[in-house]
C-alpha atoms as a PDB file:
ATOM      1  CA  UNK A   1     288.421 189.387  45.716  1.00  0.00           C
ATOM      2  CA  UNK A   2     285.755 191.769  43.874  1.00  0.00           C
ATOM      3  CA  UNK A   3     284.715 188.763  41.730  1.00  0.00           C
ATOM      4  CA  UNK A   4     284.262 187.062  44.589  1.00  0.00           C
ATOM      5  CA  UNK A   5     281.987 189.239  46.557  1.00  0.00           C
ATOM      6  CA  UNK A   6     280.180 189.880  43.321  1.00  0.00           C
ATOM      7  CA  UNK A   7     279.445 185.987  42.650  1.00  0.00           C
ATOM      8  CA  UNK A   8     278.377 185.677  46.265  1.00  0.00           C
ATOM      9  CA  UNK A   9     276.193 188.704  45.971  1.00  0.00           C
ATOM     10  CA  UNK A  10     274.738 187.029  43.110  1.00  0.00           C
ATOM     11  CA  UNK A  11     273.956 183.709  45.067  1.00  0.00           C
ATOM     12  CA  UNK A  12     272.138 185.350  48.123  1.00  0.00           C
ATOM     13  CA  UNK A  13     270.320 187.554  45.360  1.00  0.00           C
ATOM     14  CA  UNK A  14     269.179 184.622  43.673  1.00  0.00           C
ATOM     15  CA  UNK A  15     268.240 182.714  46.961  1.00  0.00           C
ATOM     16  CA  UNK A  16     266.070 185.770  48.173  1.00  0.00           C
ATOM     17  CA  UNK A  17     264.330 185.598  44.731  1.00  0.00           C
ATOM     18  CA  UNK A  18     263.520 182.077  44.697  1.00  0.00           C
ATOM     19  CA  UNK A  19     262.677 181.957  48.543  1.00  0.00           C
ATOM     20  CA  UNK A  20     260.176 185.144  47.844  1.00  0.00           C
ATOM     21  CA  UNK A  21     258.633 183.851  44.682  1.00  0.00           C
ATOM     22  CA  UNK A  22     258.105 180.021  47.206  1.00  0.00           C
ATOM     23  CA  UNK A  23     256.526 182.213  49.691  1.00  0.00           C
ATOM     24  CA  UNK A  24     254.157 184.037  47.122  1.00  0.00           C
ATOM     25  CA  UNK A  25     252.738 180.360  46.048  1.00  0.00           C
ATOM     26  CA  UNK A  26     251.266 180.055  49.509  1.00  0.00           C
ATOM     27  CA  UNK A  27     247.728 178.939  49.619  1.00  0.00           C
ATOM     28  CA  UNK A  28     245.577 179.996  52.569  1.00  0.00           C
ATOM     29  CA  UNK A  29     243.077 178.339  54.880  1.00  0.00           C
ATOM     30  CA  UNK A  30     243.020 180.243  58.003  1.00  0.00           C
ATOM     31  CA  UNK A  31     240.402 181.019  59.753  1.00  0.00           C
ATOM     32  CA  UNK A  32     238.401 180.302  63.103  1.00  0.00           C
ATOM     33  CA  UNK A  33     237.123 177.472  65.016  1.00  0.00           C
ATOM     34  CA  UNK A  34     234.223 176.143  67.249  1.00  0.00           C
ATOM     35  CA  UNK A  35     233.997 174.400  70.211  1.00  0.00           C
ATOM     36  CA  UNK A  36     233.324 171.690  67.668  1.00  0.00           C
ATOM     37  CA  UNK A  37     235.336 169.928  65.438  1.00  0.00           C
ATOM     38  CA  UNK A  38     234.967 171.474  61.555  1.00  0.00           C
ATOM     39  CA  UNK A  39     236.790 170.803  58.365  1.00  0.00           C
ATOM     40  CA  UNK A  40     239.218 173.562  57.975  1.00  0.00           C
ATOM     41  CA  UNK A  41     241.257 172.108  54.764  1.00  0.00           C
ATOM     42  CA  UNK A  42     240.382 169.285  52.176  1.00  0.00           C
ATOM     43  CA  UNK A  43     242.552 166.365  51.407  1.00  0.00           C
ATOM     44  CA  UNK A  44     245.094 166.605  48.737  1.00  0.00           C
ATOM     45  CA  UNK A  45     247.607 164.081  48.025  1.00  0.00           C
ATOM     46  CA  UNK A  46     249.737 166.622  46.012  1.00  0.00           C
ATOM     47  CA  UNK A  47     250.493 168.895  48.858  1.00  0.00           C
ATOM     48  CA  UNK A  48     253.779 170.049  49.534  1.00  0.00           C
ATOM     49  CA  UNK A  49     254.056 171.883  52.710  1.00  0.00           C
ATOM     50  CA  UNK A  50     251.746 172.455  55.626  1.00  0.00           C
ATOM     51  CA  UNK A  51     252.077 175.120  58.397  1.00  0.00           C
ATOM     52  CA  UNK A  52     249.293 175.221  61.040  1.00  0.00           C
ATOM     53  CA  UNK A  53     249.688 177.661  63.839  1.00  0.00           C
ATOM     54  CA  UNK A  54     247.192 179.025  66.932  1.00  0.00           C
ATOM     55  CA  UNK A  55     246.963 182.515  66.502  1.00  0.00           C
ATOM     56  CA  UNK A  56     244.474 182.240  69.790  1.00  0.00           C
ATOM     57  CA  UNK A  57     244.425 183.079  73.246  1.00  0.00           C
ATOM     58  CA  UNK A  58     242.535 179.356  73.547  1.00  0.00           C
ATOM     59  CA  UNK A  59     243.796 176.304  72.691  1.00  0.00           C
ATOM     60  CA  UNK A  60     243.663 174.653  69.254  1.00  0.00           C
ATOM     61  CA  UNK A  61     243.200 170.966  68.438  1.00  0.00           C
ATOM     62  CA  UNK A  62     243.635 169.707  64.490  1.00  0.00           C
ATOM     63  CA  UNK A  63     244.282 166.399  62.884  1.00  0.00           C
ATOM     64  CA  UNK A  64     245.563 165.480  59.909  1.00  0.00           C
ATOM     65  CA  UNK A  65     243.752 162.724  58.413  1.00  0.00           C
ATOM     66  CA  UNK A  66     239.737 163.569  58.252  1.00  0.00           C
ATOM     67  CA  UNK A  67     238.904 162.130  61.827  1.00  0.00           C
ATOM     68  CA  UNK A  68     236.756 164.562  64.169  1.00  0.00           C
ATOM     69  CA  UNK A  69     239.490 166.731  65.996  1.00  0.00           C
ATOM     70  CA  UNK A  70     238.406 166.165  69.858  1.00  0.00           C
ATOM     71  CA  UNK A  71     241.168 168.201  72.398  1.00  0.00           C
ATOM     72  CA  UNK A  72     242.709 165.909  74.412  1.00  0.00           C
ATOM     73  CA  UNK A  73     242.226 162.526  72.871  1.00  0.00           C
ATOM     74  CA  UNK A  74     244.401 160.631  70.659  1.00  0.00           C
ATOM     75  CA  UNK A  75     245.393 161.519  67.323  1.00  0.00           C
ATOM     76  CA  UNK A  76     244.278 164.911  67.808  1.00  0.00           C
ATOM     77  CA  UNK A  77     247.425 167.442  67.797  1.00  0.00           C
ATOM     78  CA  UNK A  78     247.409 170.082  70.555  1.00  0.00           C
ATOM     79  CA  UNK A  79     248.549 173.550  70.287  1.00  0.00           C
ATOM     80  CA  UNK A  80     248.532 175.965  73.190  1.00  0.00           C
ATOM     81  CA  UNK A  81     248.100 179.808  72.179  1.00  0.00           C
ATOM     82  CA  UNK A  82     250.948 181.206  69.896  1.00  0.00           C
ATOM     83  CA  UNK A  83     252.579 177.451  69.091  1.00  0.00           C
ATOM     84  CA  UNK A  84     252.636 176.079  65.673  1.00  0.00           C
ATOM     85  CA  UNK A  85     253.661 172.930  63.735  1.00  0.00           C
ATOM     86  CA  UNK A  86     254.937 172.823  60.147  1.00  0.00           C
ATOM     87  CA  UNK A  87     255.177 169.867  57.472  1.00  0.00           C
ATOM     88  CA  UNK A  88     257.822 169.944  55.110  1.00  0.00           C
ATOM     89  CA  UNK A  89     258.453 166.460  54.801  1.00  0.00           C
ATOM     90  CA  UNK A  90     256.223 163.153  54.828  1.00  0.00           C
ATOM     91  CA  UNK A  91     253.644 166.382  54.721  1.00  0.00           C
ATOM     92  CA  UNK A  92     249.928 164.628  55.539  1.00  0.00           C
ATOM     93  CA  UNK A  93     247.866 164.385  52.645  1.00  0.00           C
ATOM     94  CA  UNK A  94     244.463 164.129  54.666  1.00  0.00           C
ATOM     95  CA  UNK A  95     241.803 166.269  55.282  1.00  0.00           C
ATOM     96  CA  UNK A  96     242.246 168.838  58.216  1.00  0.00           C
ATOM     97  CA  UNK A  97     239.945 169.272  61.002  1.00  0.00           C
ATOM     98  CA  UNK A  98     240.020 171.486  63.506  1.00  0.00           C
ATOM     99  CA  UNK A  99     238.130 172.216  67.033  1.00  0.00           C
ATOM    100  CA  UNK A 100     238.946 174.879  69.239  1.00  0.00           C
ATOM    101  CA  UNK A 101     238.665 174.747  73.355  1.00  0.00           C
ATOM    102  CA  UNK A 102     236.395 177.694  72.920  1.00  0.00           C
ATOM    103  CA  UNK A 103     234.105 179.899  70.351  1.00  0.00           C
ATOM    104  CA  UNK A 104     236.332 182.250  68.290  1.00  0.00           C
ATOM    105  CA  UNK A 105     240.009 180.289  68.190  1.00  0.00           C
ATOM    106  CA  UNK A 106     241.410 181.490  65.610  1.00  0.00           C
ATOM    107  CA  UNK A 107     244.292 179.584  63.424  1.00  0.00           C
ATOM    108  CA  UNK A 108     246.887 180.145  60.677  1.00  0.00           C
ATOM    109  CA  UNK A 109     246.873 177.122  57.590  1.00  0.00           C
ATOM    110  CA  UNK A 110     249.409 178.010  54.658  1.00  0.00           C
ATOM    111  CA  UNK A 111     249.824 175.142  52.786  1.00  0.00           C
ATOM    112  CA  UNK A 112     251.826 174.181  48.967  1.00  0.00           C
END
């Protein structure tokens, strides 16, 4: 029984490890947007993992594959205040815009 709680102490050691050194790689490309739509992350065909979140009273509009980021309209993703999307599979490769419904939204990017 010790050997076994010692070889499953081991595994969730090992798991917290790996899942801390994933977090650490993190790249960041948070930051605020206008009432117009701006580039807030280049494309990159290599990337891995994509987490966008509102961190914003207002609301938050991206897309995910370079075209202007326009609230409301079609292939533009909507996030109310506190919501948030992440990629971990089929994660889009395109270049992020995005427009806020006001001055001073501010937004959460971590990306792999």
């Amino acid at each position: 029984m010790k050997r076994l709680i010692l070889a499953l102490s081991m595994v969730i050691l090992t798991a917290t490890v790996s899942f801390a050194q994933f977090v650490a790689n993190f790249k960041d490309a948070s930051g605020t947007a206008s009432a117009s739509s701006s580039l807030a992350l280049s494309a990159n065909n290599s990337r891995q993992y994509l987490l966008i979140q509102n961190i914003s009273s207002n609301t938050l509009g991206f897309t995910v594959d370079g075209t202007t980021a326009a609230i409301g309209t079609a292939g533009t993703v909507t996030l109310a205040a506190g919501q948030g999307v992440i990629f971990q599979q089929s994660v889009p490769a395109g270049a992020i815009n995005v427009i806020g419904s006001s001055a001073g939204t501010t937004y959460t990017i971590k990306y792999l």
